[in-house]
Protein backbone atom coordinates (compact mmCIF):
# COMPACT_ATOMS: atom_id res chain seq x y z
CA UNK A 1 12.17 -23.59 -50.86
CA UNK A 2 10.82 -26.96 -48.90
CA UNK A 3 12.99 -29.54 -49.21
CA UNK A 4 11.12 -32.29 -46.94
CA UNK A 5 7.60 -32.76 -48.93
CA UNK A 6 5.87 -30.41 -45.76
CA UNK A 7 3.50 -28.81 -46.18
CA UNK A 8 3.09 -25.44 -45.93
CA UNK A 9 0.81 -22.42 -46.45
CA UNK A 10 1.91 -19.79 -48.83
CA UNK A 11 -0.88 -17.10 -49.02
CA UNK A 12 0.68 -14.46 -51.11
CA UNK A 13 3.14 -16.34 -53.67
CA UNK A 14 5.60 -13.88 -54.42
CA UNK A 15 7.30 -13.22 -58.00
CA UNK A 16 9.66 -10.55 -59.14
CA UNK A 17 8.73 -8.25 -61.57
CA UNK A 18 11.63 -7.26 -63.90
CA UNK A 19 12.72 -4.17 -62.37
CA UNK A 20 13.45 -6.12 -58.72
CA UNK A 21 14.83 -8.93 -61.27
CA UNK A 22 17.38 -6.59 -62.64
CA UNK A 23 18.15 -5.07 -59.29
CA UNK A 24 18.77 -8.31 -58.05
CA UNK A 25 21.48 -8.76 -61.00
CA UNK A 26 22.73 -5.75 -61.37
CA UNK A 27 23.15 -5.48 -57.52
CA UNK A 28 25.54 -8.53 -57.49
CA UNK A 29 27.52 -6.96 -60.37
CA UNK A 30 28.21 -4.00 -58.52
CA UNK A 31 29.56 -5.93 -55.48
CA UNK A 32 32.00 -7.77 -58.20
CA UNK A 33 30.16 -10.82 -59.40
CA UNK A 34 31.68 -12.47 -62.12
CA UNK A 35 28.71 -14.69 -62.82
CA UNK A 36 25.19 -14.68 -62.52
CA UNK A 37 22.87 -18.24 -62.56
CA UNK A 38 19.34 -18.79 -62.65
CA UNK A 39 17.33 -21.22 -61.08
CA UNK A 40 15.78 -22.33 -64.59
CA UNK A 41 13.60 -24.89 -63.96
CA UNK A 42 11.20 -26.37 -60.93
CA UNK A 43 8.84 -29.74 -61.46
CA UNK A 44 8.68 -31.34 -58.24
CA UNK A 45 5.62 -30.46 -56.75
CA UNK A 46 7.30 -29.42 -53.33
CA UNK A 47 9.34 -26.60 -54.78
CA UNK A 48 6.43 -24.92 -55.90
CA UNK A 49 5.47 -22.78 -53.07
CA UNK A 50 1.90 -23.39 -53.78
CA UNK A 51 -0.23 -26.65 -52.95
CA UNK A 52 -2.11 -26.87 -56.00
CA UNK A 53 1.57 -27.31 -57.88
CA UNK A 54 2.01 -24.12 -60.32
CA UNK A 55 4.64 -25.48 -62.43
CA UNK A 56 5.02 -22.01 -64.38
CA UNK A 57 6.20 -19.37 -61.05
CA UNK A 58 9.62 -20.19 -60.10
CA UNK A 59 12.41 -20.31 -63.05
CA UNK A 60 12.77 -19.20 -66.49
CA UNK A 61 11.59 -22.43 -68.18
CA UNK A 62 8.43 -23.79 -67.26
CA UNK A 63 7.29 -27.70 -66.19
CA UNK A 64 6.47 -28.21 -70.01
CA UNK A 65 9.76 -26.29 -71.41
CA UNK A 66 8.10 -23.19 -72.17
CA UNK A 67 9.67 -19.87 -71.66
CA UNK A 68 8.24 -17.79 -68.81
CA UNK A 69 8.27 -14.06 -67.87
CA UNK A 70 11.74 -14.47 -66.30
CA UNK A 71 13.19 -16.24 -69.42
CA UNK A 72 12.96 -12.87 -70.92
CA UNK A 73 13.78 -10.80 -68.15
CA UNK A 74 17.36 -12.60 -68.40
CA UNK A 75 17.19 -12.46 -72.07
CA UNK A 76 17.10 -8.51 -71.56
CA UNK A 77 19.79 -8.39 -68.81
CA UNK A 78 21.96 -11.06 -70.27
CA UNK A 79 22.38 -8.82 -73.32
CA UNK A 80 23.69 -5.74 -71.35
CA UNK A 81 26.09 -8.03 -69.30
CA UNK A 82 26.99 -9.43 -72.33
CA UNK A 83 28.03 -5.32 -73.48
CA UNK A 84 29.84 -5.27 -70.15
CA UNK A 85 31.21 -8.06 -69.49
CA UNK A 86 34.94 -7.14 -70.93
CA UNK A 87 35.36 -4.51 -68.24
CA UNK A 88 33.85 -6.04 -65.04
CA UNK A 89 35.76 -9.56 -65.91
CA UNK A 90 38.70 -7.77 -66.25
CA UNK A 91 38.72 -6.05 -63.36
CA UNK A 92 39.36 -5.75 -59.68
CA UNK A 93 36.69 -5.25 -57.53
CA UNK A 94 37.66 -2.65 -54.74
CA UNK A 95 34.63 -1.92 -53.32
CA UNK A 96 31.18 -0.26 -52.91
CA UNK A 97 30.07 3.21 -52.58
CA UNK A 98 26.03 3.89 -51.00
CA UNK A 99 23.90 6.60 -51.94
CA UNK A 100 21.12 7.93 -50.32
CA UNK A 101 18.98 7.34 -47.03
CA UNK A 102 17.60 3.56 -48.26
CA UNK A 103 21.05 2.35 -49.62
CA UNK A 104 23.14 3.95 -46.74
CA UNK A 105 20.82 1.70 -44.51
CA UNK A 106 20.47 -1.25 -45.88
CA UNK A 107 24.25 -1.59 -46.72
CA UNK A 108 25.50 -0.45 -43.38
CA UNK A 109 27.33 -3.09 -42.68
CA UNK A 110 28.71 -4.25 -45.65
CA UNK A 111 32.59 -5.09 -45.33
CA UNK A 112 33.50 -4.10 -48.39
CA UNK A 113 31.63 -0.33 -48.30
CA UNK A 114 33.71 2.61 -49.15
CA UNK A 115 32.48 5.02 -46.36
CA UNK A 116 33.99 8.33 -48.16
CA UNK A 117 32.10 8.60 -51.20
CA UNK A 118 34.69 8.75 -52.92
CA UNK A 119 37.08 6.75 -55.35
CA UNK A 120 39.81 8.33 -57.50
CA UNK A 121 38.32 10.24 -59.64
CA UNK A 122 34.88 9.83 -58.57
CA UNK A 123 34.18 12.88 -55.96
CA UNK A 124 30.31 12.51 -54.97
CA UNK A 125 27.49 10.55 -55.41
CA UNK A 126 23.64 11.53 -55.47
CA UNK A 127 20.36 9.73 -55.55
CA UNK A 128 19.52 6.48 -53.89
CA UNK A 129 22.34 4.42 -55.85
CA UNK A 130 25.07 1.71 -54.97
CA UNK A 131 28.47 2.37 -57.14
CA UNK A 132 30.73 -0.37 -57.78
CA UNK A 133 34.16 0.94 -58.01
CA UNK A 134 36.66 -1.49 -60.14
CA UNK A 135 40.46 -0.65 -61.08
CA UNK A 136 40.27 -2.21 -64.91
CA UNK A 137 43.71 -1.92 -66.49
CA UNK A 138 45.29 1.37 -65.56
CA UNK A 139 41.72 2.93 -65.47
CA UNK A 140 38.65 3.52 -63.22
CA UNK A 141 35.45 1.15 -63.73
CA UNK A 142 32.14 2.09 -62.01
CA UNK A 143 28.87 0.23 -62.20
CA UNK A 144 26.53 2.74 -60.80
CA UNK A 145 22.78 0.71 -59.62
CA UNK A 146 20.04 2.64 -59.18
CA UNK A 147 18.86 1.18 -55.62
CA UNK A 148 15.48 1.53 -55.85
CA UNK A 149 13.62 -1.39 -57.82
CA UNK A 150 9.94 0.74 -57.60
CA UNK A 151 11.01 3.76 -58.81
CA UNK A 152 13.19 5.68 -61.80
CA UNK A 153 15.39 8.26 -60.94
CA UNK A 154 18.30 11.00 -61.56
CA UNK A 155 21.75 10.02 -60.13
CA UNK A 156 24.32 12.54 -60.42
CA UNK A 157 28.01 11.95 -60.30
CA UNK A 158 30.95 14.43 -59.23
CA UNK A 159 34.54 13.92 -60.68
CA UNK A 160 37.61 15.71 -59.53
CA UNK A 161 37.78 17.53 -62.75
CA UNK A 162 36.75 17.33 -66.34
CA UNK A 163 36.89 13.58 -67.34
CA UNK A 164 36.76 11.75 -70.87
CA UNK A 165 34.10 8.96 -69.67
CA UNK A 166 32.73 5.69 -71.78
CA UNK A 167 29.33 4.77 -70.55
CA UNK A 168 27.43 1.35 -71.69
CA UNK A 169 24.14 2.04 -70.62
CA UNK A 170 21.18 -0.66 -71.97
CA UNK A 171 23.74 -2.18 -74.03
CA UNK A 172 24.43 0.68 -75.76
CA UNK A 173 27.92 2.60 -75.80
CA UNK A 174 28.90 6.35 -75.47
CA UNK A 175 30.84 8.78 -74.55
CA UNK A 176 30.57 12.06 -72.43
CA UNK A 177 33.19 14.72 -71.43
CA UNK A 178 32.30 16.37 -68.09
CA UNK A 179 32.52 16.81 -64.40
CA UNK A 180 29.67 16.32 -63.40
CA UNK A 181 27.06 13.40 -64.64
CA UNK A 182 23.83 13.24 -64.48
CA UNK A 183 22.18 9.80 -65.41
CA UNK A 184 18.87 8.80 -66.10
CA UNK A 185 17.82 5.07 -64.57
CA UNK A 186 14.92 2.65 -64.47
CA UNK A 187 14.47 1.14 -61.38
CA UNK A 188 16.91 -1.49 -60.65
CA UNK A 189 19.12 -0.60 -63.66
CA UNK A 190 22.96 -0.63 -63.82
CA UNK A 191 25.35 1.56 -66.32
CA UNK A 192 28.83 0.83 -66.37
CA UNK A 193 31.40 3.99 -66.47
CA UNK A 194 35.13 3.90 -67.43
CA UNK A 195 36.97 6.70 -67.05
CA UNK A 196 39.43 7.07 -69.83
């Protein structure tokens, strides 16, 4: 961002792919975001990050009204929120539960982290993941990230017992009755889990 017209060298423009694009979404979910805006749209020449002006590397709509890459990247995520949305906006964000060596570190000293590992009837967590942890109604809401945007991954869950769960996972519904889950994640993905 250059608000003053300076100029500046950028050698290596930066631009997310779409797993760091969902991370980045699915990351503010989990901390209990109830909305989510992108920056759709840079013409001026100074909030290009480049000097020769590349109108088509910053939001989702390019200079000329075309659709980029990242119009379709929220077209994808926007769909799954959409198939989420019911739970997370009705629900009360208690806090966050890290994962793993990478997640434990960078979200050391986050306020609102749950230090146990633990929340009702969520018992353990393992993989590299961040776990939102919602009451929603009289029930328990998790939004389980996987942390790392480079790489897929297993993250396995531990309830206190067998548990009737509902998971939305790519915008898709279903249901599982266990104690212990094992889920299957893209890098930077989110799955929402209500326990019934």
């Amino acid at each position: 961002w250059n608000d003053g017209w300076n100029e500046f060298e950028v050698t290596t423009p930066y631009f997310p792919n779409e797993e760091q694009f969902n991370w980045n979404v699915n990351t503010s979910l989990a901390f209990g975001a109830q909305g989510i805006q992108y920056f759709p749209l840079v013409q001026p020449y100074q909030f290009t990050m480049t000097k020769e002006g590349d109108y088509e590397c910053n939001g989702i709509i390019g200079a000329m009204g075309n659709k980029t890459q990242w119009y379709y990247y929220a077209q994808t995520i926007n769909k799954h929120i959409r198939a989420i949305d019911e739970v997370l906006m009705n629900s009360m964000h208690k806090g966050v539960i890290a994962s793993g060596n990478q997640a434990k570190k960078d979200l050391e000293f986050t306020t609102c982290l749950i230090k146990t590992g633990k929340f009702h009837e969520l018992q353990s967590v393992s993989g590299d993941a961040l776990v939102g942890c919602f009451h929603y109604q009289d029930k328990t809401a998790l939004y389980v990230v996987n942390h790392s945007f480079e790489h897929a991954q297993k993250v396995k869950l531990t309830f206190d017992g067998v548990q009737n769960l509902q998971l939305i996972q790519k915008a898709e519904a279903s249901d599982a009755k266990t104690s212990e889950l094992t889920l299957d994640m893209a890098a930077g993905e989110g799955i929402l889990i209500v326990i019934q």
